[in-house]
C-alpha atoms as a PDB file:
ATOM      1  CA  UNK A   1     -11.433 -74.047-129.481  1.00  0.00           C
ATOM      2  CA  UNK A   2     -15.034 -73.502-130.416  1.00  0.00           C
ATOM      3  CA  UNK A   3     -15.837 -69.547-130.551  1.00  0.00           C
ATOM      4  CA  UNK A   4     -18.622 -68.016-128.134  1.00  0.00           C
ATOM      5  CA  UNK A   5     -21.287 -68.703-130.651  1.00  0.00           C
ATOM      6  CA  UNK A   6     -20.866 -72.210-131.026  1.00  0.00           C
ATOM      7  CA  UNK A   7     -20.913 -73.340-126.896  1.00  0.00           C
ATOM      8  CA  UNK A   8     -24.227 -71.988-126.645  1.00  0.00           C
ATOM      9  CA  UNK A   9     -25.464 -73.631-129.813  1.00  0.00           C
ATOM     10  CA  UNK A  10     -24.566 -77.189-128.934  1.00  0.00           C
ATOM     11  CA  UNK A  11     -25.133 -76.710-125.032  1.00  0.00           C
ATOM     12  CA  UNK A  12     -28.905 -76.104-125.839  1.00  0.00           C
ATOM     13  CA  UNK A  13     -31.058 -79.080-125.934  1.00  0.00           C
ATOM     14  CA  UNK A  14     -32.764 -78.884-129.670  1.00  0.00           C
ATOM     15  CA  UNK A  15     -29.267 -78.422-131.122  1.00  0.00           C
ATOM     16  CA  UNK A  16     -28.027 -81.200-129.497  1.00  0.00           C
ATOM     17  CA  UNK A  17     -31.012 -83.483-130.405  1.00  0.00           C
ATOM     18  CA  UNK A  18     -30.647 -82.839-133.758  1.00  0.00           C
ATOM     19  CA  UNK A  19     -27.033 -83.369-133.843  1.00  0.00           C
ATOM     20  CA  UNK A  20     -26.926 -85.971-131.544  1.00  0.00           C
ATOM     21  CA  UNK A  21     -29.704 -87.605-134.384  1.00  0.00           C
ATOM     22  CA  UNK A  22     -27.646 -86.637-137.375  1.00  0.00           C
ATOM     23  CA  UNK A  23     -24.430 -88.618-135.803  1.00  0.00           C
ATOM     24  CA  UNK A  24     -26.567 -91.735-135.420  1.00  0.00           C
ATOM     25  CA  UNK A  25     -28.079 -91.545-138.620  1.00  0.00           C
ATOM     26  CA  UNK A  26     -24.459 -91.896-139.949  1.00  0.00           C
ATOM     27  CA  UNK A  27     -23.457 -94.164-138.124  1.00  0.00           C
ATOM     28  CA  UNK A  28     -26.770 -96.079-138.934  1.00  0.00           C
ATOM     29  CA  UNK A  29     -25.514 -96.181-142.617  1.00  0.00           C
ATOM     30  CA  UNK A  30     -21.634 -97.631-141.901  1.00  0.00           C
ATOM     31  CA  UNK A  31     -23.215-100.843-141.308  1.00  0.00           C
ATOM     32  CA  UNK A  32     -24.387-101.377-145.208  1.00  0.00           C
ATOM     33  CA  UNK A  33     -21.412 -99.223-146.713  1.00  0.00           C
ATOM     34  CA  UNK A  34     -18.793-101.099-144.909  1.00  0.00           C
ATOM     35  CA  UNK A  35     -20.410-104.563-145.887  1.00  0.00           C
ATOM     36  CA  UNK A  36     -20.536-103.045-149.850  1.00  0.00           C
ATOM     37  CA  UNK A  37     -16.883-101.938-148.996  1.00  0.00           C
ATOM     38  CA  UNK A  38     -16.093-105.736-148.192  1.00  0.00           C
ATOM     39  CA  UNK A  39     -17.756-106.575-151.707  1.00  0.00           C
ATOM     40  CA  UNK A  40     -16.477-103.708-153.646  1.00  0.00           C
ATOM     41  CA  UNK A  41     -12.809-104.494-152.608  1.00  0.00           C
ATOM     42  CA  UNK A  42     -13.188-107.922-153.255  1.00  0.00           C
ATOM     43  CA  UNK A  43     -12.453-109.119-149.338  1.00  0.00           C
ATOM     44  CA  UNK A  44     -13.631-112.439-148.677  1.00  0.00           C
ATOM     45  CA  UNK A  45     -15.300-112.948-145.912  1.00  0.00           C
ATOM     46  CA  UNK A  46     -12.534-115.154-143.298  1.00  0.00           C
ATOM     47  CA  UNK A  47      -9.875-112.157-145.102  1.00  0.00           C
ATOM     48  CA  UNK A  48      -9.722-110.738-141.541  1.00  0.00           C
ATOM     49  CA  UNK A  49      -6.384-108.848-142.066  1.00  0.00           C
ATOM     50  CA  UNK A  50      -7.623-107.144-145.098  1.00  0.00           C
ATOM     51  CA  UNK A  51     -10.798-105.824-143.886  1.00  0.00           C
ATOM     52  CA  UNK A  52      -8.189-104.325-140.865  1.00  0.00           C
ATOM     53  CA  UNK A  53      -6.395-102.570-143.382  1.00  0.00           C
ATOM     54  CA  UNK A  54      -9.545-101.164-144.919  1.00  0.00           C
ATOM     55  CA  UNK A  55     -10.871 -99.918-141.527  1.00  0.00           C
ATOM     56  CA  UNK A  56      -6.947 -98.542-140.900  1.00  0.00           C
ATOM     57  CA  UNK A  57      -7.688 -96.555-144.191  1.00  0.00           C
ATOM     58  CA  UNK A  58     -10.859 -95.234-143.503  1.00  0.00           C
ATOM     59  CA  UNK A  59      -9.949 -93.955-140.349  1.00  0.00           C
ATOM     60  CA  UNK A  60      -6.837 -92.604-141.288  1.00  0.00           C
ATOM     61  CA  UNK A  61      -8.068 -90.484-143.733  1.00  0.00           C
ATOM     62  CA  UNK A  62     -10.886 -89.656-141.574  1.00  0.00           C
ATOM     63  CA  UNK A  63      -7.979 -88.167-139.154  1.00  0.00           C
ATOM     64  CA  UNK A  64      -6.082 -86.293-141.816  1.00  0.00           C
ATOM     65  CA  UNK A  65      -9.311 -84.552-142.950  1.00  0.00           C
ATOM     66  CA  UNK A  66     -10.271 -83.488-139.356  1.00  0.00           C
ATOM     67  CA  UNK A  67      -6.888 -82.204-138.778  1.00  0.00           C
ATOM     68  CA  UNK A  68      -6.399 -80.154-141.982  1.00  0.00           C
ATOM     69  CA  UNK A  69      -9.798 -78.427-141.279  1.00  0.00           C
ATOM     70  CA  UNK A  70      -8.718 -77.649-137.558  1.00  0.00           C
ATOM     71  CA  UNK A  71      -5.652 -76.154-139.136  1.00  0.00           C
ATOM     72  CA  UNK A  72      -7.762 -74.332-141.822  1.00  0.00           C
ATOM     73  CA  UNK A  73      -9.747 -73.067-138.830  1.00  0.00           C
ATOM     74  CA  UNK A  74      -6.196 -72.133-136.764  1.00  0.00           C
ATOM     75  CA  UNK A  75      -7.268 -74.687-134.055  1.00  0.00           C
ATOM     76  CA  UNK A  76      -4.606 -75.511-131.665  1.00  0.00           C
ATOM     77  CA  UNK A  77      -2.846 -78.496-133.186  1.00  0.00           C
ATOM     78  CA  UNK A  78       0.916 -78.722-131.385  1.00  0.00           C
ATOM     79  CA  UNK A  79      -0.144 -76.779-128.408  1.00  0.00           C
ATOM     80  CA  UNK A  80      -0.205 -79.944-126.545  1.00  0.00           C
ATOM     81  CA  UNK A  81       1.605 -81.575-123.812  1.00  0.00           C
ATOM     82  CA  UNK A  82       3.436 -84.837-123.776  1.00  0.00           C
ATOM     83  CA  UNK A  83       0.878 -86.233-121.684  1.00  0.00           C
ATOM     84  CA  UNK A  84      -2.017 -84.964-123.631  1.00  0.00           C
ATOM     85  CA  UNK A  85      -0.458 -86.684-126.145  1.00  0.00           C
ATOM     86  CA  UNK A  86      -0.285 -89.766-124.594  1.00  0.00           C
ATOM     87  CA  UNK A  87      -3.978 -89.585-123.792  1.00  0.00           C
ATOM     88  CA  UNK A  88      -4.884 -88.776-127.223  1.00  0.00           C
ATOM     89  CA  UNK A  89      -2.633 -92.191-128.391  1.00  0.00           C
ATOM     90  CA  UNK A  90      -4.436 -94.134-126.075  1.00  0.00           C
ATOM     91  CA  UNK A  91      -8.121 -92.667-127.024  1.00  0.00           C
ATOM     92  CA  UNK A  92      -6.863 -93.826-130.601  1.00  0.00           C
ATOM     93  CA  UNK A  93      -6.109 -96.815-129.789  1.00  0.00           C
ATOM     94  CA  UNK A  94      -8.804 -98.151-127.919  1.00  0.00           C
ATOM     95  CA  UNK A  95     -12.026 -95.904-129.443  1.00  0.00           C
ATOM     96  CA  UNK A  96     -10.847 -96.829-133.216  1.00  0.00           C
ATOM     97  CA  UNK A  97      -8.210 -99.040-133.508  1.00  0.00           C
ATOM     98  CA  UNK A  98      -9.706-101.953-130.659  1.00  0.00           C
ATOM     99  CA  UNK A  99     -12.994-101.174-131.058  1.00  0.00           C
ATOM    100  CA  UNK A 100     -13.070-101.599-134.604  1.00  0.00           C
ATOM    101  CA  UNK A 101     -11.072-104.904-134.904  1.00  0.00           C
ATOM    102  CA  UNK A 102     -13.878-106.256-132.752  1.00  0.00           C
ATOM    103  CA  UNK A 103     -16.287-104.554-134.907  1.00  0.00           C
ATOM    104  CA  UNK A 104     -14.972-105.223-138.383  1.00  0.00           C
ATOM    105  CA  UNK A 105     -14.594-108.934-137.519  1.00  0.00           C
ATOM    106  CA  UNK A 106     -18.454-109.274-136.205  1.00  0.00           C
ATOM    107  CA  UNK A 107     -19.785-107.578-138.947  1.00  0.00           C
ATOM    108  CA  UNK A 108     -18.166-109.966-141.343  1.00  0.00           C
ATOM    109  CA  UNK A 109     -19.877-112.470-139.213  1.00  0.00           C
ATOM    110  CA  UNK A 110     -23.314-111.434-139.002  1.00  0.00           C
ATOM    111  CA  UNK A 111     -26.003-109.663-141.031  1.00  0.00           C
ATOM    112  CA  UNK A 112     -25.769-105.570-141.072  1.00  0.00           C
ATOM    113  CA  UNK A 113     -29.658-105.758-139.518  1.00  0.00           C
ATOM    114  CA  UNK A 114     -28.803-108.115-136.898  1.00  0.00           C
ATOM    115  CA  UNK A 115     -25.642-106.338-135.954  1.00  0.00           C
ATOM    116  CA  UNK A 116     -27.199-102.670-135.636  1.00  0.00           C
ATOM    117  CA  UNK A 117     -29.430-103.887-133.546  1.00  0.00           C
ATOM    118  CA  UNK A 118     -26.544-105.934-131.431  1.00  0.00           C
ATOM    119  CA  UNK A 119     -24.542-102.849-131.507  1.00  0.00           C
ATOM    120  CA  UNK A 120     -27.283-100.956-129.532  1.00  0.00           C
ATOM    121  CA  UNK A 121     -25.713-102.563-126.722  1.00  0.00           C
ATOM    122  CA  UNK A 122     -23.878 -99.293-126.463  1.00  0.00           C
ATOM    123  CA  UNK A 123     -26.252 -97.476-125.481  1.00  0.00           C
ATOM    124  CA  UNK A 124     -26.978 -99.634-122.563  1.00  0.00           C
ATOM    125  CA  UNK A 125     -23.133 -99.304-121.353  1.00  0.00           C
ATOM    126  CA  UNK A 126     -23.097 -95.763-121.675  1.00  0.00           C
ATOM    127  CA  UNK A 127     -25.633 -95.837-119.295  1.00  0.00           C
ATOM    128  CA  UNK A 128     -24.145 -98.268-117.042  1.00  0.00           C
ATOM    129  CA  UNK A 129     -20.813 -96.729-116.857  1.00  0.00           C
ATOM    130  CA  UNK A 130     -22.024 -93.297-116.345  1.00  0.00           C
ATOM    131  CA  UNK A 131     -23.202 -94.523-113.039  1.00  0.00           C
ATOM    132  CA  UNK A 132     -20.221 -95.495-111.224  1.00  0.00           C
ATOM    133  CA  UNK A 133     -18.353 -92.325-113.196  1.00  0.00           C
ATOM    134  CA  UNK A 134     -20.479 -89.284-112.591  1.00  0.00           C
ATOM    135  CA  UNK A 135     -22.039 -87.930-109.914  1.00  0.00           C
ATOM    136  CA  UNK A 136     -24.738 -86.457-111.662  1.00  0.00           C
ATOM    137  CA  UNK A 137     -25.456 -89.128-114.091  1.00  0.00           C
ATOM    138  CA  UNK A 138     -26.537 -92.383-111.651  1.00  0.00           C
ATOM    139  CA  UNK A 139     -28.991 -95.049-112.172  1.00  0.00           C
ATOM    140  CA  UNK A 140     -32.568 -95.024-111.473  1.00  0.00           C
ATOM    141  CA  UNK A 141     -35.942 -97.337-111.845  1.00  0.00           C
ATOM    142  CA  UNK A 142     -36.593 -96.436-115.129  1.00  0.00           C
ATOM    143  CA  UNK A 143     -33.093 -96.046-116.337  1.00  0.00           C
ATOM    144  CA  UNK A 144     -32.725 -99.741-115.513  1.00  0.00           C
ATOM    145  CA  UNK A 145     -35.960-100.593-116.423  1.00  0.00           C
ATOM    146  CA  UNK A 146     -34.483 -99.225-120.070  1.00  0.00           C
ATOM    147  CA  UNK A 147     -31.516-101.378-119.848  1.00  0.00           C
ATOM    148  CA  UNK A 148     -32.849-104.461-119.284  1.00  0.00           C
ATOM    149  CA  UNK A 149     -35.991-104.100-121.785  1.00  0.00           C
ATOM    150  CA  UNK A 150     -32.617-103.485-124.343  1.00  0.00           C
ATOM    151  CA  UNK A 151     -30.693-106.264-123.461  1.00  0.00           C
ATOM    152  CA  UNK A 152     -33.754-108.734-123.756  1.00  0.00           C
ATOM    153  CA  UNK A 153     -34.115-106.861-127.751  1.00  0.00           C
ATOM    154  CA  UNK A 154     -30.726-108.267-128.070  1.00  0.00           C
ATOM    155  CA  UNK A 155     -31.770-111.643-126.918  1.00  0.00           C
ATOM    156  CA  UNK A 156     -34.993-111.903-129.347  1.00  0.00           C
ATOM    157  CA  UNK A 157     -32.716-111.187-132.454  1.00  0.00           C
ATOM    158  CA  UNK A 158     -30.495-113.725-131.514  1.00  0.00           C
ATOM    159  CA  UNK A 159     -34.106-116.516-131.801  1.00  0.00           C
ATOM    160  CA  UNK A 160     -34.642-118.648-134.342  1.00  0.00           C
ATOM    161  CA  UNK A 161     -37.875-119.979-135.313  1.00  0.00           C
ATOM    162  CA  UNK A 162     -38.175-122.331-131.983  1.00  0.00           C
ATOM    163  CA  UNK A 163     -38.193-120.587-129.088  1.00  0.00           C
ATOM    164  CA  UNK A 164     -35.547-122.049-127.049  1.00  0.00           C
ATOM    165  CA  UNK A 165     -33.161-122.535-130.378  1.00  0.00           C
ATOM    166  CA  UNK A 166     -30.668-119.383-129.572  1.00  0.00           C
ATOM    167  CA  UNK A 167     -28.097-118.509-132.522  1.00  0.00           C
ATOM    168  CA  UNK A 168     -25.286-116.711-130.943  1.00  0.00           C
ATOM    169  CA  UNK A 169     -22.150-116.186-132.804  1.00  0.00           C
ATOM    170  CA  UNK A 170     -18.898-115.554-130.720  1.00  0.00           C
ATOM    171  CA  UNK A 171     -17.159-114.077-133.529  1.00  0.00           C
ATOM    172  CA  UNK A 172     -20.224-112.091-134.988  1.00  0.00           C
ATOM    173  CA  UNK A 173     -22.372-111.360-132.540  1.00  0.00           C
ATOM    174  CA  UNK A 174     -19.782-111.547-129.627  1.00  0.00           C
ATOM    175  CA  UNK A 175     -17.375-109.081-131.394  1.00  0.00           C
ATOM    176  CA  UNK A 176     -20.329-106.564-132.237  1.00  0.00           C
ATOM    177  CA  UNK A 177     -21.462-106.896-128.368  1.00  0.00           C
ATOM    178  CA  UNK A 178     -17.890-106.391-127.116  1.00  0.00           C
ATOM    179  CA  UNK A 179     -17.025-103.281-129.620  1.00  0.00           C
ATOM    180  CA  UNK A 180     -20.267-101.543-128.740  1.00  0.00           C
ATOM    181  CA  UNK A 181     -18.937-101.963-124.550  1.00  0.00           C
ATOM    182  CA  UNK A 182     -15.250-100.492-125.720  1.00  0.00           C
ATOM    183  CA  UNK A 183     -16.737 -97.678-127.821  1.00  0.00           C
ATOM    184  CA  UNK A 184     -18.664 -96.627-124.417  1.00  0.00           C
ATOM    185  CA  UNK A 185     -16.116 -96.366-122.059  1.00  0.00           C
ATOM    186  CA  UNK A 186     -13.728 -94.991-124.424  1.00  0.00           C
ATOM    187  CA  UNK A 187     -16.452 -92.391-125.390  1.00  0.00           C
ATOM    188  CA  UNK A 188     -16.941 -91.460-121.780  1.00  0.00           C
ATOM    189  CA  UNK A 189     -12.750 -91.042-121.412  1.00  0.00           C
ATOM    190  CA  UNK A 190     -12.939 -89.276-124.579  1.00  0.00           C
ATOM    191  CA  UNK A 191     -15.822 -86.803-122.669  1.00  0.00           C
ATOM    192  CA  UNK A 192     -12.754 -86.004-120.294  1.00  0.00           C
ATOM    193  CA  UNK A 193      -9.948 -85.456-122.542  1.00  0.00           C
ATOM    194  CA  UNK A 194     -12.595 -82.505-124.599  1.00  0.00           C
ATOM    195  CA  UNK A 195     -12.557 -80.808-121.605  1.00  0.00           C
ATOM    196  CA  UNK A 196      -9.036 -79.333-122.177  1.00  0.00           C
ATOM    197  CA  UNK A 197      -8.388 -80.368-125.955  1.00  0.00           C
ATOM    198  CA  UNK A 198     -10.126 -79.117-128.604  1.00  0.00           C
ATOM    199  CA  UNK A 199     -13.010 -81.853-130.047  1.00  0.00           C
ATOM    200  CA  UNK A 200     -11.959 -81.366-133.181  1.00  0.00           C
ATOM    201  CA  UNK A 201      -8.266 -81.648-132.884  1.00  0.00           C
ATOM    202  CA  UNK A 202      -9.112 -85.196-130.306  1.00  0.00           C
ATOM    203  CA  UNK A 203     -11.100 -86.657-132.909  1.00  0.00           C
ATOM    204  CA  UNK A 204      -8.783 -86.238-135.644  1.00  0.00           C
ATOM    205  CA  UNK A 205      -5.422 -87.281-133.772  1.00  0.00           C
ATOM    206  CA  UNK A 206      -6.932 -90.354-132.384  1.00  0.00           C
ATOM    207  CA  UNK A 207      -8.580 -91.116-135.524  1.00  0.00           C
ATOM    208  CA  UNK A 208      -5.290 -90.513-137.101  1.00  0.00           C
ATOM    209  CA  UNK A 209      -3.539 -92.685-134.775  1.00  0.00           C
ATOM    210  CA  UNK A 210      -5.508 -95.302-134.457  1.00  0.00           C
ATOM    211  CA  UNK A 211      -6.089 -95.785-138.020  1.00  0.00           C
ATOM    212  CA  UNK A 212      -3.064 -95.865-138.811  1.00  0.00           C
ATOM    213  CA  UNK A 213      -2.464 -98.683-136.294  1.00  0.00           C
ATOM    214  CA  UNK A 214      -4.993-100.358-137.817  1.00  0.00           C
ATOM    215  CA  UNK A 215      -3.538-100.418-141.308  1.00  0.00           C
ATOM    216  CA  UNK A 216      -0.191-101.480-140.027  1.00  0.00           C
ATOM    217  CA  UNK A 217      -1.618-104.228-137.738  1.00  0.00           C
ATOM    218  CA  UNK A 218      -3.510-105.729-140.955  1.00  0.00           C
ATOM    219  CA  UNK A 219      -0.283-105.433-143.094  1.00  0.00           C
ATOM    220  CA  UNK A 220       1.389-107.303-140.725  1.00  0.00           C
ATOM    221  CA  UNK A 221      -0.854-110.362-140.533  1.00  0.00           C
ATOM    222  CA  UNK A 222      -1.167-110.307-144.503  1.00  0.00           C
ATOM    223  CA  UNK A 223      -3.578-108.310-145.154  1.00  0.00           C
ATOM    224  CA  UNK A 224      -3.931-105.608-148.599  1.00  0.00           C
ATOM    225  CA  UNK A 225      -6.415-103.535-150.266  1.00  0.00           C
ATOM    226  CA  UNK A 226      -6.694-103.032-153.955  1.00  0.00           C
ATOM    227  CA  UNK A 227      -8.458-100.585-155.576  1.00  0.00           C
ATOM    228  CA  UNK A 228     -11.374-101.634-158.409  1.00  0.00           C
ATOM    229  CA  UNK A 229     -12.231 -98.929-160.273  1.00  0.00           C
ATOM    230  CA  UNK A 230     -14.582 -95.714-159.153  1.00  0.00           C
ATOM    231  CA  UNK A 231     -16.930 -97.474-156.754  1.00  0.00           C
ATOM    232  CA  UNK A 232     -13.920 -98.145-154.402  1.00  0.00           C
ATOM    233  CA  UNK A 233     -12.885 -94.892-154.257  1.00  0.00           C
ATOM    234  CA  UNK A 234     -16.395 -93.355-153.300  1.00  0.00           C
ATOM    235  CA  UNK A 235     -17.181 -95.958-150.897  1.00  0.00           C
ATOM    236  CA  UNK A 236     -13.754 -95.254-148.795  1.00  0.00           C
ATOM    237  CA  UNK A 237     -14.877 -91.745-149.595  1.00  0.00           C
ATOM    238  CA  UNK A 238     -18.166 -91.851-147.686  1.00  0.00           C
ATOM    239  CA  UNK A 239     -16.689 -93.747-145.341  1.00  0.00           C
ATOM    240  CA  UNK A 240     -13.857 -91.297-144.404  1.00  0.00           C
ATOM    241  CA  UNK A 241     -16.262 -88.346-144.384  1.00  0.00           C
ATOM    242  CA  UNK A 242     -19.083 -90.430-141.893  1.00  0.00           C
ATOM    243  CA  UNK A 243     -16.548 -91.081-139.711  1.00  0.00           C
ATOM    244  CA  UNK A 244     -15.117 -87.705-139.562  1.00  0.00           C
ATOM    245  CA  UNK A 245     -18.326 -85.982-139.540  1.00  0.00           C
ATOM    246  CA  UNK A 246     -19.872 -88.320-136.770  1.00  0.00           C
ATOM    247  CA  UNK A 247     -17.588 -88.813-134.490  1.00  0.00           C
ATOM    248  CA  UNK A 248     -15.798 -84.960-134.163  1.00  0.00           C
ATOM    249  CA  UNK A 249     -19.874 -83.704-134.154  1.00  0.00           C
ATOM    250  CA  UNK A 250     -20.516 -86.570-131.405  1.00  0.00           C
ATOM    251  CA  UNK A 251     -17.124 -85.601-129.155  1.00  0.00           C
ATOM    252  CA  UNK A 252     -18.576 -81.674-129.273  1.00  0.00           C
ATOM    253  CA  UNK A 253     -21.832 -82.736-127.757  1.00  0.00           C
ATOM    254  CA  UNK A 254     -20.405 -84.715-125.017  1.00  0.00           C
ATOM    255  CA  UNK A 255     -18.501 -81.522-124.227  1.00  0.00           C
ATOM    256  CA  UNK A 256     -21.092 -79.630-123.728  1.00  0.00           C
ATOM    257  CA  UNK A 257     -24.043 -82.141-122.321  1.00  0.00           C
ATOM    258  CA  UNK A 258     -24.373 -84.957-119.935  1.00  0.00           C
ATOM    259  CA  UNK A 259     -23.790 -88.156-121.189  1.00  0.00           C
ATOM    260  CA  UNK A 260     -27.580 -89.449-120.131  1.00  0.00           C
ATOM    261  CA  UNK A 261     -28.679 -86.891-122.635  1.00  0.00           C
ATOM    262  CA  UNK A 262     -26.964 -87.157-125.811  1.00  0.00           C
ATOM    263  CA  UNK A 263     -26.423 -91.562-125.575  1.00  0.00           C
ATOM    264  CA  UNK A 264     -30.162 -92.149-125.327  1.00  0.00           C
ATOM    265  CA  UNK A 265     -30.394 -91.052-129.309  1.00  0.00           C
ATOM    266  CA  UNK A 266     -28.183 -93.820-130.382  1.00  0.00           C
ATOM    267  CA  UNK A 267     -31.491 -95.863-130.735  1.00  0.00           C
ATOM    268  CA  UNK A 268     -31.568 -94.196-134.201  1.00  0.00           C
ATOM    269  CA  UNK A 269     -28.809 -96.802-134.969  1.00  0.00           C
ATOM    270  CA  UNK A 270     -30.084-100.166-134.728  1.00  0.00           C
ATOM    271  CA  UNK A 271     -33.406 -98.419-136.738  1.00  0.00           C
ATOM    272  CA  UNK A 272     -31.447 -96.718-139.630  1.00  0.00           C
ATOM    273  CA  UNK A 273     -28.671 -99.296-139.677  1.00  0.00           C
ATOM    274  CA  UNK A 274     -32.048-102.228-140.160  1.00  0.00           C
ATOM    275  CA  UNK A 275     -33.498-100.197-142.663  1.00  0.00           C
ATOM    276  CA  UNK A 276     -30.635 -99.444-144.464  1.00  0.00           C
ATOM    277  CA  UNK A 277     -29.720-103.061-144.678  1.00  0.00           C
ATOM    278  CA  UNK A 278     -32.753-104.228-145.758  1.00  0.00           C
ATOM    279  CA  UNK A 279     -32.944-101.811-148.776  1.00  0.00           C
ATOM    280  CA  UNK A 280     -29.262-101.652-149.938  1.00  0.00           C
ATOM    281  CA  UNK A 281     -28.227-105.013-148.988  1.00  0.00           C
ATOM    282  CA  UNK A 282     -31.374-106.644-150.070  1.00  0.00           C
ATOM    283  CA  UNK A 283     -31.484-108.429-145.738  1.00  0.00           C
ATOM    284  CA  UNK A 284     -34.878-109.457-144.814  1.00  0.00           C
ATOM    285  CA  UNK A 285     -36.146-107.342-142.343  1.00  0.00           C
ATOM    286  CA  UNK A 286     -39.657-108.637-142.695  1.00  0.00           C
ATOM    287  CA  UNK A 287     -39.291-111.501-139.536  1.00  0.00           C
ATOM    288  CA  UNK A 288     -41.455-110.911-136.422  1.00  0.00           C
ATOM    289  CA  UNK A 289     -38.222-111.293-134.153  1.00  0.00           C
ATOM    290  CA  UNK A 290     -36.550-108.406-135.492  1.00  0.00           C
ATOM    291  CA  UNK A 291     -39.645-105.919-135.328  1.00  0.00           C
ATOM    292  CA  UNK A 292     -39.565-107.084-131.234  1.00  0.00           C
ATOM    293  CA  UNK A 293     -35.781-106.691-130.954  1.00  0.00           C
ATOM    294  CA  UNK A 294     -36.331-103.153-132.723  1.00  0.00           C
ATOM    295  CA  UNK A 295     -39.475-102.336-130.745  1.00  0.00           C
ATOM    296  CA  UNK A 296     -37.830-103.423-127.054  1.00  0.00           C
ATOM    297  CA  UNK A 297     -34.677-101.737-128.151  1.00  0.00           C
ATOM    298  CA  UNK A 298     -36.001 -98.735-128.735  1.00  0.00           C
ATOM    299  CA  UNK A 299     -38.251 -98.981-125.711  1.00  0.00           C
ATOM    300  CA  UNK A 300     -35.709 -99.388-123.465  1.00  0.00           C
ATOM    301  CA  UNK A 301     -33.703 -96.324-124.740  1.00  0.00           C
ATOM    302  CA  UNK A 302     -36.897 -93.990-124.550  1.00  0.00           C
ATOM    303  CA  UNK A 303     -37.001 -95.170-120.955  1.00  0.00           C
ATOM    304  CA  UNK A 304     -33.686 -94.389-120.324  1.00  0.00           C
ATOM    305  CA  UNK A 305     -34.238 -91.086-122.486  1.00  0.00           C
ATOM    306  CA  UNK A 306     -37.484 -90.066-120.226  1.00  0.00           C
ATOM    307  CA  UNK A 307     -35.173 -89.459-117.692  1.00  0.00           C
ATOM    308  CA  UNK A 308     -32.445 -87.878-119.095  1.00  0.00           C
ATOM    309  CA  UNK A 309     -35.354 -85.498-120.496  1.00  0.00           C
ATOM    310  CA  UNK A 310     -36.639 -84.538-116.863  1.00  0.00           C
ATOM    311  CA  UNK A 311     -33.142 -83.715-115.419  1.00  0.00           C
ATOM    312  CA  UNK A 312     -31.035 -81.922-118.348  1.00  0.00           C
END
């Protein structure tokens, strides 16, 4: 469990802004890395199984690093019940191992600018699902005022040059949409499950878990990864420690706040994750429809945020 010094830390808002930014500022930067990954492995593109595999990895060894530091730090690791268990192998397998087939797949689909900003989506849910979940967390004017300025930043991205010419892909954009909605409601059943396991010790079993059903599932259906040369090795690397970093850092704020006031800062996402892409992937970033998607996106979120900011 997290000693007296830490619940005040993350419980106050400035510490929880700034980790809550830090998180999505990760996060921001999968979207490049995991494309490199795809090139640095040598997956092609319609290799769905092996870009499974890759995620399993990642995630597995994301898991295994969590769980060696909560047993560095004498965290409770087997004190757990059978059903806690089960909860943890169903967090697993819907927050990494679901989510991420959806994910993995639209990203292989799409550009990493246009799927940050897709992916934003999540923030929207969050929202959305908090409402008919907690008491204290419902909709108002301006929180759906937020959500629909972000939905219609998803919309402009999705524009090409005519107006009325709308480039949706199922399995890109579709798969990004639909693994941003299953992050957020497994993020908000995650939020329960903290409050009687230990963040740390959640995060790592179900990204453990899922990873490893991940890997397994993308063996299966043919899938392999082979390792070429230093590059691979640091790009699963920073990959593993993002994931472990983010998500156990995320799992202690939404402990410890409302979920109104920590989701709001995943706007940093679709930002970082465009500007990331532009500079490492060489994506042009430079079209007037993705400076609107950005601007509405991010609109929407500090409406939603303005809120969130008057009642935490």
């Amino acid at each position: 469990m997290e000693t007296i010094h830490q619940v005040p830390l993350f419980a106050r808002k400035n510490a929880a802004y700034a980790g809550a930014a830090f998180c999505c500022l990760l996060w921001g930067s999968a979207y490049p890395a995991i494309k490199s990954g795809y090139e640095i492995f040598q997956i092609a593109v319609d290799d769905i199984p092996s870009k499974i595999v890759f995620a399993g990895y990642r995630f597995f060894f994301a898991g295994l690093l969590l769980l060696l530091l909560a047993l560095a730090q004498r965290r409770p690791l087997a004190r757990l019940s059978s059903r806690q268990f089960g909860q943890l192998a169903l967090l697993g397998a819907t927050q990494t191992s679901l989510q991420y087939v959806f994910f993995y797949i639209g990203l292989a689909f799409t550009t990493g600018v246009k799927g940050s900003i897709m992916n934003a989506t999540g923030t929207f849910f969050s929202v959305l699902l908090a409402h008919f979940i907690y008491q204290n967390d419902k909709l108002s004017y301006n929180k759906t005022l937020g959500c629909v300025m972000g939905f219609v930043g998803v919309m402009v991205v999705n524009l090409n040059s005519g107006l009325m010419d709308f480039s949706f892909s199922l399995m890109g954009d579709g798969f990004v949409i639909l693994a941003a909605f299953i992050l957020s409601a497994s993020t908000l059943y995650g939020k329960r499950i903290s409050q009687t396991i230990d963040p740390m010790v959640m995060t790592g079993y179900q990204l453990g878990f899922g990873g490893v059903v991940l890997a397994v599932g993308g063996y299966v259906f043919g899938g392999e990864l082979t390792v070429h040369g230093p590059s691979s090795v640091a790009i699963l690397g920073y990959l593993t420690l993002l994931s472990s970093v983010a998500f156990a850092l995320w799992s202690i704020l939404l402990k410890y706040n409302r979920v109104g006031m920590i989701a709001p800062f995943n706007f940093l996402i679709p930002v970082s994750g465009a500007l990331l892409s532009a500079i490492f992937l060489g994506e042009n970033i430079l079209e007037l429809k993705y400076a609107v998607a950005l601007a509405l996106v991010c609109s929407g979120i500090w409406w939603v945020n303005k809120v969130a900011r008057k009642s935490d």
